[in-house]
PDB file of N, CA and C in Angstrom:
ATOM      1  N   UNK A   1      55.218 200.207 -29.169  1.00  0.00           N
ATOM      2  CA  UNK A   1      54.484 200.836 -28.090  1.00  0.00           C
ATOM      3  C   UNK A   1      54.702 200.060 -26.793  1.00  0.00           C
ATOM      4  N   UNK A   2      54.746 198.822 -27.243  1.00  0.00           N
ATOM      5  CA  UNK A   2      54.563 197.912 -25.534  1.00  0.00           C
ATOM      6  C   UNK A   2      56.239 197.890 -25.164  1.00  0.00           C
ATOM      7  N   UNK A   3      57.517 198.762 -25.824  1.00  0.00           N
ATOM      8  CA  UNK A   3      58.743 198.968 -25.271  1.00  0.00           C
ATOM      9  C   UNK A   3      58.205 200.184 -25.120  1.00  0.00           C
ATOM     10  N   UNK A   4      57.720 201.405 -25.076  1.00  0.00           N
ATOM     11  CA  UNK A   4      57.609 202.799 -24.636  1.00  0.00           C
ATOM     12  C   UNK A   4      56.974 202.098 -23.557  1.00  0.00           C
ATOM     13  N   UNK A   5      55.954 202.133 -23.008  1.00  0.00           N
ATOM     14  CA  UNK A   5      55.731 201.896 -21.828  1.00  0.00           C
ATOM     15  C   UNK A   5      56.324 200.882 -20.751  1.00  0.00           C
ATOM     16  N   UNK A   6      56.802 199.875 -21.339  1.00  0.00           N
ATOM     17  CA  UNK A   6      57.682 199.000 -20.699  1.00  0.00           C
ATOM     18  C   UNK A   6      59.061 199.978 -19.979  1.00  0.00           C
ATOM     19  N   UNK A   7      59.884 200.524 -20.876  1.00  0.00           N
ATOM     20  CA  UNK A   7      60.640 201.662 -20.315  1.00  0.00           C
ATOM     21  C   UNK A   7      60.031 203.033 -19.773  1.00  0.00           C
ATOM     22  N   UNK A   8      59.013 203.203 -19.398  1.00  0.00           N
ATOM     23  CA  UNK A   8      58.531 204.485 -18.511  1.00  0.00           C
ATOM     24  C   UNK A   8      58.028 203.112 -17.451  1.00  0.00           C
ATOM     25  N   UNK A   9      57.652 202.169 -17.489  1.00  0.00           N
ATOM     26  CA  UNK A   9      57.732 201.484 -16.254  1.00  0.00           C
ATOM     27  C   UNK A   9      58.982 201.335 -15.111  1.00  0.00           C
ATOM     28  N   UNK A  10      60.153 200.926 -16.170  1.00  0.00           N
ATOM     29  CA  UNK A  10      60.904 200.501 -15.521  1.00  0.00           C
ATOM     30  C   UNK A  10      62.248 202.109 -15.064  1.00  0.00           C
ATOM     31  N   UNK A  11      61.189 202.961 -15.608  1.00  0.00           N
ATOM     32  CA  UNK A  11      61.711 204.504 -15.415  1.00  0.00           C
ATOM     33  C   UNK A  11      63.565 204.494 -16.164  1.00  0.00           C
ATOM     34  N   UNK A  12      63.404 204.062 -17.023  1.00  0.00           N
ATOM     35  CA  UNK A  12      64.283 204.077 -18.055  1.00  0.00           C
ATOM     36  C   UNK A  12      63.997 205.310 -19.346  1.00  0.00           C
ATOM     37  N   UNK A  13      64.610 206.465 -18.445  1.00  0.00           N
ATOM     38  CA  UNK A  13      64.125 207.542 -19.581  1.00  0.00           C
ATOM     39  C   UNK A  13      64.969 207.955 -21.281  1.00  0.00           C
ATOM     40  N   UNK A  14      66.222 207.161 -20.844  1.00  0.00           N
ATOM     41  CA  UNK A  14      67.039 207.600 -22.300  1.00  0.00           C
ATOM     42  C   UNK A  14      65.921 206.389 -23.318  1.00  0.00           C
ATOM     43  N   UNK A  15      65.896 205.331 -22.400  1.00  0.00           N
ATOM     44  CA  UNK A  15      64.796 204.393 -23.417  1.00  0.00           C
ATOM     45  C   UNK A  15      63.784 204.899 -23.930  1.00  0.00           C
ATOM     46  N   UNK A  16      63.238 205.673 -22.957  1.00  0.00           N
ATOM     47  CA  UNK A  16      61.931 205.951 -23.338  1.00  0.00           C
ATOM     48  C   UNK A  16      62.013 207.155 -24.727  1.00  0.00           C
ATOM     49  N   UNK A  17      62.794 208.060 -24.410  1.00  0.00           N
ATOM     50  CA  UNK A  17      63.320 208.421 -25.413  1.00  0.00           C
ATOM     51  C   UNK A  17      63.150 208.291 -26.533  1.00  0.00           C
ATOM     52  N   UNK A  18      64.078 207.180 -26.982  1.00  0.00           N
ATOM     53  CA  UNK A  18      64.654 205.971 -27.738  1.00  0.00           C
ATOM     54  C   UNK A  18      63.401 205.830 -28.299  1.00  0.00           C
ATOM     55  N   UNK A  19      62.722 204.879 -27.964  1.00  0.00           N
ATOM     56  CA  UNK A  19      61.491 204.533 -28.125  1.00  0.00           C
ATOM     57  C   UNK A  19      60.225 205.232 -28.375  1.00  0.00           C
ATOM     58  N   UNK A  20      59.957 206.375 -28.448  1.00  0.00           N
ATOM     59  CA  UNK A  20      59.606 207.699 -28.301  1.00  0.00           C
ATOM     60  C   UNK A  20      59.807 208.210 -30.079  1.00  0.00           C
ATOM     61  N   UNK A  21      61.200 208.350 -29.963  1.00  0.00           N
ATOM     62  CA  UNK A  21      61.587 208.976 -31.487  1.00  0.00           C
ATOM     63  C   UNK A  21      61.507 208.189 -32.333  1.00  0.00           C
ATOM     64  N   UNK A  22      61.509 206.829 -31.926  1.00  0.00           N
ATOM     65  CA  UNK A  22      61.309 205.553 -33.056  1.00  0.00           C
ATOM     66  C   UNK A  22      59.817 205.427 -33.317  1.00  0.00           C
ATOM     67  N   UNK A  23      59.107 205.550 -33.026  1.00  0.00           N
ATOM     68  CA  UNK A  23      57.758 205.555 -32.698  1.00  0.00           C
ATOM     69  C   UNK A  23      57.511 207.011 -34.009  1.00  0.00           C
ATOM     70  N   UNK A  24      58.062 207.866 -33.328  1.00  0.00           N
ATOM     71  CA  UNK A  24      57.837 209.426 -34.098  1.00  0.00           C
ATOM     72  C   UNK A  24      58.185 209.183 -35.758  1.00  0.00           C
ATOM     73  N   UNK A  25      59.252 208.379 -35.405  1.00  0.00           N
ATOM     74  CA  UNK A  25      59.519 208.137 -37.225  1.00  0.00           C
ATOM     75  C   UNK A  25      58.659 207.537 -38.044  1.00  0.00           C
ATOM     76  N   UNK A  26      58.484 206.536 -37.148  1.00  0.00           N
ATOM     77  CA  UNK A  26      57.334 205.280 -38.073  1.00  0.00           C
ATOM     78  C   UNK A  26      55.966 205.848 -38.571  1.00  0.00           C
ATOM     79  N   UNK A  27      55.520 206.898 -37.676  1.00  0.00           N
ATOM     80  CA  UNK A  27      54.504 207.970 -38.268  1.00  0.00           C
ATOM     81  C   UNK A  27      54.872 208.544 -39.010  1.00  0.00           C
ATOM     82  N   UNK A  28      56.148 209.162 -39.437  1.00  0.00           N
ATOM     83  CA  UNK A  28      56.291 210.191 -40.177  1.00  0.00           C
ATOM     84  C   UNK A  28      55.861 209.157 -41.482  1.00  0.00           C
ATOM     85  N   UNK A  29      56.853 207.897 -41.606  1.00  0.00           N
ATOM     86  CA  UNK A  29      56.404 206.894 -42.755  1.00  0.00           C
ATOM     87  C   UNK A  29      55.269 206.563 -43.037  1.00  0.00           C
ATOM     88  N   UNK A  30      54.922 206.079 -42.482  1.00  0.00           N
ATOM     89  CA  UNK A  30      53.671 205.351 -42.181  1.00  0.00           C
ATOM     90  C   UNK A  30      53.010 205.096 -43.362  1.00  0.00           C
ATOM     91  N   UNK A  31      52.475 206.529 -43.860  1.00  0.00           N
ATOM     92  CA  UNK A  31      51.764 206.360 -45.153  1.00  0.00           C
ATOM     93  C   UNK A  31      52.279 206.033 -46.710  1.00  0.00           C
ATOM     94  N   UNK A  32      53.707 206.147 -46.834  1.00  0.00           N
ATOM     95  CA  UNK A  32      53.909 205.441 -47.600  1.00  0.00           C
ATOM     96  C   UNK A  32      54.523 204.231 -47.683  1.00  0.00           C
ATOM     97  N   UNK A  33      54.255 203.569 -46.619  1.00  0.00           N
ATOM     98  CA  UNK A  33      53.664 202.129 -46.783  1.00  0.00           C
ATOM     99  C   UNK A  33      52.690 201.637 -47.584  1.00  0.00           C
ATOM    100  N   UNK A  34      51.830 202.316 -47.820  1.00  0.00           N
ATOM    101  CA  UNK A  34      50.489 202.387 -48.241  1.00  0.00           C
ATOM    102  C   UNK A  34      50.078 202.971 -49.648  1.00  0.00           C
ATOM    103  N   UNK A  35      50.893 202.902 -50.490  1.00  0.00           N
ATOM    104  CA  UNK A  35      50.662 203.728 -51.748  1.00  0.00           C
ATOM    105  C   UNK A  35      49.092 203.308 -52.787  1.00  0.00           C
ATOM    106  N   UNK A  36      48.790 204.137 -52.965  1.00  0.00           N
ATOM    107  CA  UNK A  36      47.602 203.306 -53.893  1.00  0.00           C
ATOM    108  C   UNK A  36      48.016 202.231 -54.898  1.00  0.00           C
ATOM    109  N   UNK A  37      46.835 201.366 -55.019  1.00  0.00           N
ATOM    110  CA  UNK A  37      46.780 199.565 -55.179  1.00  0.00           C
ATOM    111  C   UNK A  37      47.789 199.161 -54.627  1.00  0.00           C
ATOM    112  N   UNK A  38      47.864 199.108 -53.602  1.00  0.00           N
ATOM    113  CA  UNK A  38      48.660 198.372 -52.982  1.00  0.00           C
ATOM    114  C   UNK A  38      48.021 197.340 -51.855  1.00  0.00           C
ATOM    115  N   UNK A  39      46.849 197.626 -51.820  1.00  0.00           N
ATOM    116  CA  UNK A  39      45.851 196.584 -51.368  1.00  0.00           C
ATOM    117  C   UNK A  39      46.053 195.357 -51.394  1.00  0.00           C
ATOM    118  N   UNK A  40      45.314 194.228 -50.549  1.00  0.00           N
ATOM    119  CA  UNK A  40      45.647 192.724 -50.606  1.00  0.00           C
ATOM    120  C   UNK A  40      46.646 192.238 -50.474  1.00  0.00           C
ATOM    121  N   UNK A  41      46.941 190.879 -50.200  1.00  0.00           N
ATOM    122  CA  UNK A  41      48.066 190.133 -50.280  1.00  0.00           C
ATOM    123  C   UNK A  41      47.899 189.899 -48.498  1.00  0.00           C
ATOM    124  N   UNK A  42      48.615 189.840 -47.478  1.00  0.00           N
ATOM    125  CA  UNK A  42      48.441 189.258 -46.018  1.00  0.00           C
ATOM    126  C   UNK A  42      48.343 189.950 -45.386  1.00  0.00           C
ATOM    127  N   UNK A  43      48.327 191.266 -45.669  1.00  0.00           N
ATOM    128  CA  UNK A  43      48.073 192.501 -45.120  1.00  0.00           C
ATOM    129  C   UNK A  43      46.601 192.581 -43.722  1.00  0.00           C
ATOM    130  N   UNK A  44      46.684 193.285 -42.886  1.00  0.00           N
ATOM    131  CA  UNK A  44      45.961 193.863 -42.012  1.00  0.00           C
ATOM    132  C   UNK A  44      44.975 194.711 -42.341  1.00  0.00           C
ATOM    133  N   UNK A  45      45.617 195.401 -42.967  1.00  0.00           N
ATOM    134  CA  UNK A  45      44.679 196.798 -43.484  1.00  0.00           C
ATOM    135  C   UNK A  45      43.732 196.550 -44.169  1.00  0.00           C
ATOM    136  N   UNK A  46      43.050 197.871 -43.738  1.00  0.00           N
ATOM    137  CA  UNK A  46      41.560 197.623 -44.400  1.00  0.00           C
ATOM    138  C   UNK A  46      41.368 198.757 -45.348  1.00  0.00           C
ATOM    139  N   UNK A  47      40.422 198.660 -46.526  1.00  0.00           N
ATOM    140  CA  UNK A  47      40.331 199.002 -47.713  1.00  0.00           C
ATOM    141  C   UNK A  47      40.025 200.652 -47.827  1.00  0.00           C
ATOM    142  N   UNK A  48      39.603 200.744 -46.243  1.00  0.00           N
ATOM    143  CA  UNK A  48      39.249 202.259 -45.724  1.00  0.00           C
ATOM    144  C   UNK A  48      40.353 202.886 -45.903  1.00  0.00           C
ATOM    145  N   UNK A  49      41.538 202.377 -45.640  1.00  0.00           N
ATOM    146  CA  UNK A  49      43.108 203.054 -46.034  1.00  0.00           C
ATOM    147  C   UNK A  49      43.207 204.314 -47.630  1.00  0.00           C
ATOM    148  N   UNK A  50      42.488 203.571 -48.012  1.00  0.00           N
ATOM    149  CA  UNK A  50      42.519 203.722 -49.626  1.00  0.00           C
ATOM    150  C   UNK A  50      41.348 204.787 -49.838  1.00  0.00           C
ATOM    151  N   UNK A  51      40.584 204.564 -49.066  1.00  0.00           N
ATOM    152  CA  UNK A  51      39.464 205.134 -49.461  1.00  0.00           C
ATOM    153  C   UNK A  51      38.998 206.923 -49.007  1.00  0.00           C
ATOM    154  N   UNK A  52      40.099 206.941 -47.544  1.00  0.00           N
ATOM    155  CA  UNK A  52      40.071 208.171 -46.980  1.00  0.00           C
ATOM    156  C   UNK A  52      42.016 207.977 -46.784  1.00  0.00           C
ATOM    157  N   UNK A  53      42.444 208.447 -47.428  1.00  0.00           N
ATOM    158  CA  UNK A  53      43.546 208.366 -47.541  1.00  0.00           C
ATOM    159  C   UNK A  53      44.606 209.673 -46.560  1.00  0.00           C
ATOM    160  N   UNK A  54      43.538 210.504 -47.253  1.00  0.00           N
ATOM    161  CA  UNK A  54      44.042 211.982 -46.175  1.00  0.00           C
ATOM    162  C   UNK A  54      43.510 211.437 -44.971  1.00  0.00           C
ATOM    163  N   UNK A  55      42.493 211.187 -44.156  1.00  0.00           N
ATOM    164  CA  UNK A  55      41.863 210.551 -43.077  1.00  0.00           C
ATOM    165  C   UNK A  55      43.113 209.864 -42.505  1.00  0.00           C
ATOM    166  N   UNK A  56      44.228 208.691 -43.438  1.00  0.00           N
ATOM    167  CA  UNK A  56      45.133 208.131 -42.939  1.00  0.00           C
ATOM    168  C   UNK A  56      46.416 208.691 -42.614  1.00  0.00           C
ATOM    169  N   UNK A  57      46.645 209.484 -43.024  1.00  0.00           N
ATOM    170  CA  UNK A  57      47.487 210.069 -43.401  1.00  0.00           C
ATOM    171  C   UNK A  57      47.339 211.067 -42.493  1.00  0.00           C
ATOM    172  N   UNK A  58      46.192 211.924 -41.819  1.00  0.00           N
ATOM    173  CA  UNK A  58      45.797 212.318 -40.826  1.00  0.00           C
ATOM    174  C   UNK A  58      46.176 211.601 -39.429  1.00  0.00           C
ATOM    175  N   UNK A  59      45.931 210.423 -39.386  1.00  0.00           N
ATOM    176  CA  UNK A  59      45.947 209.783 -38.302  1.00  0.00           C
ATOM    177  C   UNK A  59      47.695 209.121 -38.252  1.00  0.00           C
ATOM    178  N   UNK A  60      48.153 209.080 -38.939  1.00  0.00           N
ATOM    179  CA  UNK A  60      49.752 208.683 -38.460  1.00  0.00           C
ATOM    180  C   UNK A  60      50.213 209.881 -38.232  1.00  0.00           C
ATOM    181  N   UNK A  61      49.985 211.186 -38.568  1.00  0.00           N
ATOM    182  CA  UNK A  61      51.038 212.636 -37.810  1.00  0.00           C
ATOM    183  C   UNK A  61      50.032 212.676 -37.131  1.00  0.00           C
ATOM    184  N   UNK A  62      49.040 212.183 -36.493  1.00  0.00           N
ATOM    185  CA  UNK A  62      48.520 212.706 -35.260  1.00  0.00           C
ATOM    186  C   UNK A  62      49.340 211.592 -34.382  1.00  0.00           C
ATOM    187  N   UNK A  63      49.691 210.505 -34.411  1.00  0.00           N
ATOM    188  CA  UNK A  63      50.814 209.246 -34.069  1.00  0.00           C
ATOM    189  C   UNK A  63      51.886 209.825 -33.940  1.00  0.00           C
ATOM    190  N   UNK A  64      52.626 210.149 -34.702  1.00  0.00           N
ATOM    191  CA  UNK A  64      53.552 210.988 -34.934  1.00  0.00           C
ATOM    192  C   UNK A  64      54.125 212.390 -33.452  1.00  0.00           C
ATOM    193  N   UNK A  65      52.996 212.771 -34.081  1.00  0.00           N
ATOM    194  CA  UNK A  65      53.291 214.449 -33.092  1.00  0.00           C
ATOM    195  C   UNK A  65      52.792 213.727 -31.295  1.00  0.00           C
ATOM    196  N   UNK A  66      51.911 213.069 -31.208  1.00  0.00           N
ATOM    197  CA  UNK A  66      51.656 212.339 -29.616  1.00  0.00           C
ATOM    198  C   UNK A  66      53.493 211.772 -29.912  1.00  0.00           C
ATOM    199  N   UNK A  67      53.907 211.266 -30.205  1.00  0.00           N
ATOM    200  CA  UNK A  67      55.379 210.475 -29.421  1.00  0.00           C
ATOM    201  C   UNK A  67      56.617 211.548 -29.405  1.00  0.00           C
ATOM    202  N   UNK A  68      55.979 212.493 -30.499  1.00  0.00           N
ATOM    203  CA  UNK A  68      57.198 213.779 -30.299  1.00  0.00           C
ATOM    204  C   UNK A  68      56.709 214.953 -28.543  1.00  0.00           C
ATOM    205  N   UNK A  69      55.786 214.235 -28.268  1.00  0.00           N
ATOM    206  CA  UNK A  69      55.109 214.790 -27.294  1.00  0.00           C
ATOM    207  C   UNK A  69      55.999 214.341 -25.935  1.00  0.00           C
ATOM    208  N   UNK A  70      56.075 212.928 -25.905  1.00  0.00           N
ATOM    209  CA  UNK A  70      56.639 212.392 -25.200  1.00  0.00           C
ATOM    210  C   UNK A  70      58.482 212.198 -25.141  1.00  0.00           C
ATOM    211  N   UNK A  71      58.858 212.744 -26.263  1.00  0.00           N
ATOM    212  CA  UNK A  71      60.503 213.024 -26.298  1.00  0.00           C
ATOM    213  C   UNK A  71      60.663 214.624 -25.531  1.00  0.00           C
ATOM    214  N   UNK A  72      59.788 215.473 -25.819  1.00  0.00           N
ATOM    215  CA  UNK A  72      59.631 216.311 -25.000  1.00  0.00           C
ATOM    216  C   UNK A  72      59.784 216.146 -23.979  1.00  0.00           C
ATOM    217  N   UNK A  73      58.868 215.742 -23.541  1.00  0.00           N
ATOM    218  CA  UNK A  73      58.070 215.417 -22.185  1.00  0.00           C
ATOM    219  C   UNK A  73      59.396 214.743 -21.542  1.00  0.00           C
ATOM    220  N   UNK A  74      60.770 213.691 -21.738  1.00  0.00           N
ATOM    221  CA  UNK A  74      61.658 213.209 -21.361  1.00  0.00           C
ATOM    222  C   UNK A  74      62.565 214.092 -21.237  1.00  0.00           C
ATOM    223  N   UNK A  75      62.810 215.036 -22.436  1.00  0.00           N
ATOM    224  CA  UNK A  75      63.936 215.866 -22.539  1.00  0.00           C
ATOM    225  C   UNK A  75      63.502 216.993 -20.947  1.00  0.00           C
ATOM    226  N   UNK A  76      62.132 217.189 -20.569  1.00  0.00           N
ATOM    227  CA  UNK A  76      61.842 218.305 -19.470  1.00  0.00           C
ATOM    228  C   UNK A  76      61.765 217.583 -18.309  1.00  0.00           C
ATOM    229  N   UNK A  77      62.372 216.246 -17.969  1.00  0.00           N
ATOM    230  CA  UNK A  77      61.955 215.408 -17.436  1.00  0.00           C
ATOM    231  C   UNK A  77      60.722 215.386 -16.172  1.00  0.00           C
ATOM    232  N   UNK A  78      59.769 215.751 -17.085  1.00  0.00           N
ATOM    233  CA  UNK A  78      58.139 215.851 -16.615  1.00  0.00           C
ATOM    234  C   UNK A  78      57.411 214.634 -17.017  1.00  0.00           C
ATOM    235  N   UNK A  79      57.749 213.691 -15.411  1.00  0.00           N
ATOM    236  CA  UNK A  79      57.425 212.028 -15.648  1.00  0.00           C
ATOM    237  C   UNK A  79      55.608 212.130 -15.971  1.00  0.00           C
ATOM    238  N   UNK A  80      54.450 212.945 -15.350  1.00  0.00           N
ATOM    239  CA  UNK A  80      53.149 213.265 -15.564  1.00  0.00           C
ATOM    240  C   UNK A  80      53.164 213.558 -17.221  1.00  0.00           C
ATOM    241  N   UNK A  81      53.913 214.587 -17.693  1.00  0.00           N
ATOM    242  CA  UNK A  81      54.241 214.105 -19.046  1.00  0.00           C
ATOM    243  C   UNK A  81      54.315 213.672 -19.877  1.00  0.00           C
ATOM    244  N   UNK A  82      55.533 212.546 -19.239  1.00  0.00           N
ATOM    245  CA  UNK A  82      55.379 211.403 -20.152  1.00  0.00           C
ATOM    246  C   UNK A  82      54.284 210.523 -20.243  1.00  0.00           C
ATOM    247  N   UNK A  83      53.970 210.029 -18.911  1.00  0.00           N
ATOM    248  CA  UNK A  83      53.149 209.021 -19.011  1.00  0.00           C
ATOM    249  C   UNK A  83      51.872 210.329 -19.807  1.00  0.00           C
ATOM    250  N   UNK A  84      51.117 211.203 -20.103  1.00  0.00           N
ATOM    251  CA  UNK A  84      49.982 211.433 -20.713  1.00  0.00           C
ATOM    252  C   UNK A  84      50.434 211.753 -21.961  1.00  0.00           C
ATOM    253  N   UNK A  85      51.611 211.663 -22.196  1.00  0.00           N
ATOM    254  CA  UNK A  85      52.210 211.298 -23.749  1.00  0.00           C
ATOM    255  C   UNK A  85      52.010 210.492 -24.212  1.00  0.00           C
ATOM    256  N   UNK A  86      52.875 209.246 -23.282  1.00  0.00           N
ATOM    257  CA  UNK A  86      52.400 207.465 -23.816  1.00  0.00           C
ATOM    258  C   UNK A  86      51.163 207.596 -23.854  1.00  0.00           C
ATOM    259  N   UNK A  87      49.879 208.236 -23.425  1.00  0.00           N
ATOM    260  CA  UNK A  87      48.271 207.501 -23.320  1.00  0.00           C
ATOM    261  C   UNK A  87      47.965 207.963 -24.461  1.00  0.00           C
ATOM    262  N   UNK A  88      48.384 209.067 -24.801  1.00  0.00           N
ATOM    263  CA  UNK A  88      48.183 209.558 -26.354  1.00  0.00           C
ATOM    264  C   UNK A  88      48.299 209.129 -27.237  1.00  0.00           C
ATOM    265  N   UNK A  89      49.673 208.704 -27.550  1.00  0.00           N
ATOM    266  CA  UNK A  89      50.829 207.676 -28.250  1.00  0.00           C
ATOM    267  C   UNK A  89      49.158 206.652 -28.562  1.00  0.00           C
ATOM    268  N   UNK A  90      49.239 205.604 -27.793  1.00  0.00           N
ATOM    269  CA  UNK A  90      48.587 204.564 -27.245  1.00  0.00           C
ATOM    270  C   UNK A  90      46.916 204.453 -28.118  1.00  0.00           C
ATOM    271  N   UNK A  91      46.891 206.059 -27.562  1.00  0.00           N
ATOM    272  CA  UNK A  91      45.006 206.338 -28.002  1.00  0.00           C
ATOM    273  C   UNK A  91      45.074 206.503 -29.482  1.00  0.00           C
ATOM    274  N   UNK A  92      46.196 207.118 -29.829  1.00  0.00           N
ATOM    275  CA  UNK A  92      46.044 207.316 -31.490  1.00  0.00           C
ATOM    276  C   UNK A  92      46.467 206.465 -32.334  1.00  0.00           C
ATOM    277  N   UNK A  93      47.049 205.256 -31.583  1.00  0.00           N
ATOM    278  CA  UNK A  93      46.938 204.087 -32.148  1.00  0.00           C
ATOM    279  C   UNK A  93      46.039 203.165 -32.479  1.00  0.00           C
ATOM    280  N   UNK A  94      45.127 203.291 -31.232  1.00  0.00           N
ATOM    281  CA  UNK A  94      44.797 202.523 -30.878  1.00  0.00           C
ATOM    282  C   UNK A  94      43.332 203.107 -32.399  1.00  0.00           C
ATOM    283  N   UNK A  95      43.189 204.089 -32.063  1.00  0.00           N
ATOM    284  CA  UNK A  95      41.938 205.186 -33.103  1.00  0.00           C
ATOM    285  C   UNK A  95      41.774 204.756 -34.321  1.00  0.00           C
ATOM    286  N   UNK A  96      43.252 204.766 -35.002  1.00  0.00           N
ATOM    287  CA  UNK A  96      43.661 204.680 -36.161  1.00  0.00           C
ATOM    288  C   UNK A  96      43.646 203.140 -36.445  1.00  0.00           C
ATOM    289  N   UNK A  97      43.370 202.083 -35.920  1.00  0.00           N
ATOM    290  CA  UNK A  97      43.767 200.382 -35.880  1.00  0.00           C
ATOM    291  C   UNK A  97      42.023 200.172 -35.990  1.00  0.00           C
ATOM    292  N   UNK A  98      41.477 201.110 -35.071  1.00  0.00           N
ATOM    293  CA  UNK A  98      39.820 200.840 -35.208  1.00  0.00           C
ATOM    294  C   UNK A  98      39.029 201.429 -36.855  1.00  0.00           C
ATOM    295  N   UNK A  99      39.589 202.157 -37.437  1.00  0.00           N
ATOM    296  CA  UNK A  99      39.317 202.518 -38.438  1.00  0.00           C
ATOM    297  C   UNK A  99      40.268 202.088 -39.405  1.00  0.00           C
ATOM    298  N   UNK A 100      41.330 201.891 -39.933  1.00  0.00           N
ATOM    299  CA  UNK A 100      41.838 201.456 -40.697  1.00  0.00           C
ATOM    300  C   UNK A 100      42.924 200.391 -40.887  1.00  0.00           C
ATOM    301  N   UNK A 101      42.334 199.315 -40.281  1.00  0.00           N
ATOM    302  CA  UNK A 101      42.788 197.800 -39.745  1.00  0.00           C
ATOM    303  C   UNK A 101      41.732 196.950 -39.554  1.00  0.00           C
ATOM    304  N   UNK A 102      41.847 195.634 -40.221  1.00  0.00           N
ATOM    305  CA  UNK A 102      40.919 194.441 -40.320  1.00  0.00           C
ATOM    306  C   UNK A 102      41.397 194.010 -38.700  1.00  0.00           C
TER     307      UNK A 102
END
C-alpha cells in the first residue's frame, strides 16, 4: 500500500498500476493463507480469523475489488479516481487489520 500511494504521489501511473494489480492479487489470496488450524506460531492474526471466516474472506474481496477500482481508475486516467481508489484500498485495509489482526 505505502508503494500505491507513493507512486500516485510521484504521479507514476504505469506504477500505480503495477501496484494496484499486485495489491488486487494478494486479496484474491489472501484467505488461503489462512486455512483452518492454522492458528499460532508468530503470526499477527487474530483468532477472529477463524472464527468468522466468511467475515474474512469478506473483507479481502472487498480489498481486492477497492484496488481493481484503482487499475480502472489508471487505465481511464481519472487521477480523482485514483486517489478515492487508493482511500478505499487503504480503508479496507485498514477495517479488516482492526478486526482481524492482533
Amino acid at each position: 500500500i505505502k508503494a500505491l500511494y507513493s507512486s500516485i504521489r510521484s504521479g507514476e501511473l504505469e506504477n500505480v498500476k503495477t501496484n494496484a494489480v499486485e495489491l488486487a492479487k494478494w486479496g484474491a489470496v489472501m484467505p488461503d493463507y489462512f486455512p483452518q488450524g492454522s492458528s499460532g506460531g508468530m503470526s499477527q492474526a487474530s483468532a477472529e480469523i477463524w472464527k468468522d471466516f466468511e467475515g474474512f474472506k469478506d473483507a479481502a474481496k472487498s480489498f481486492e475489488l477497492a484496488a481493481l477500482l484503482v487499475v480502472e481508475a489508471v487505465d481511464q486516467d481519472a487521477k480523482e479516481a485514483i486517489i478515492s481508489g487508493a482511500k478505499s484500498v487503504g480503508n479496507s485495509c485498514k477495517s479488516c487489520h482492526r478486526k482481524f489482526r492482533n
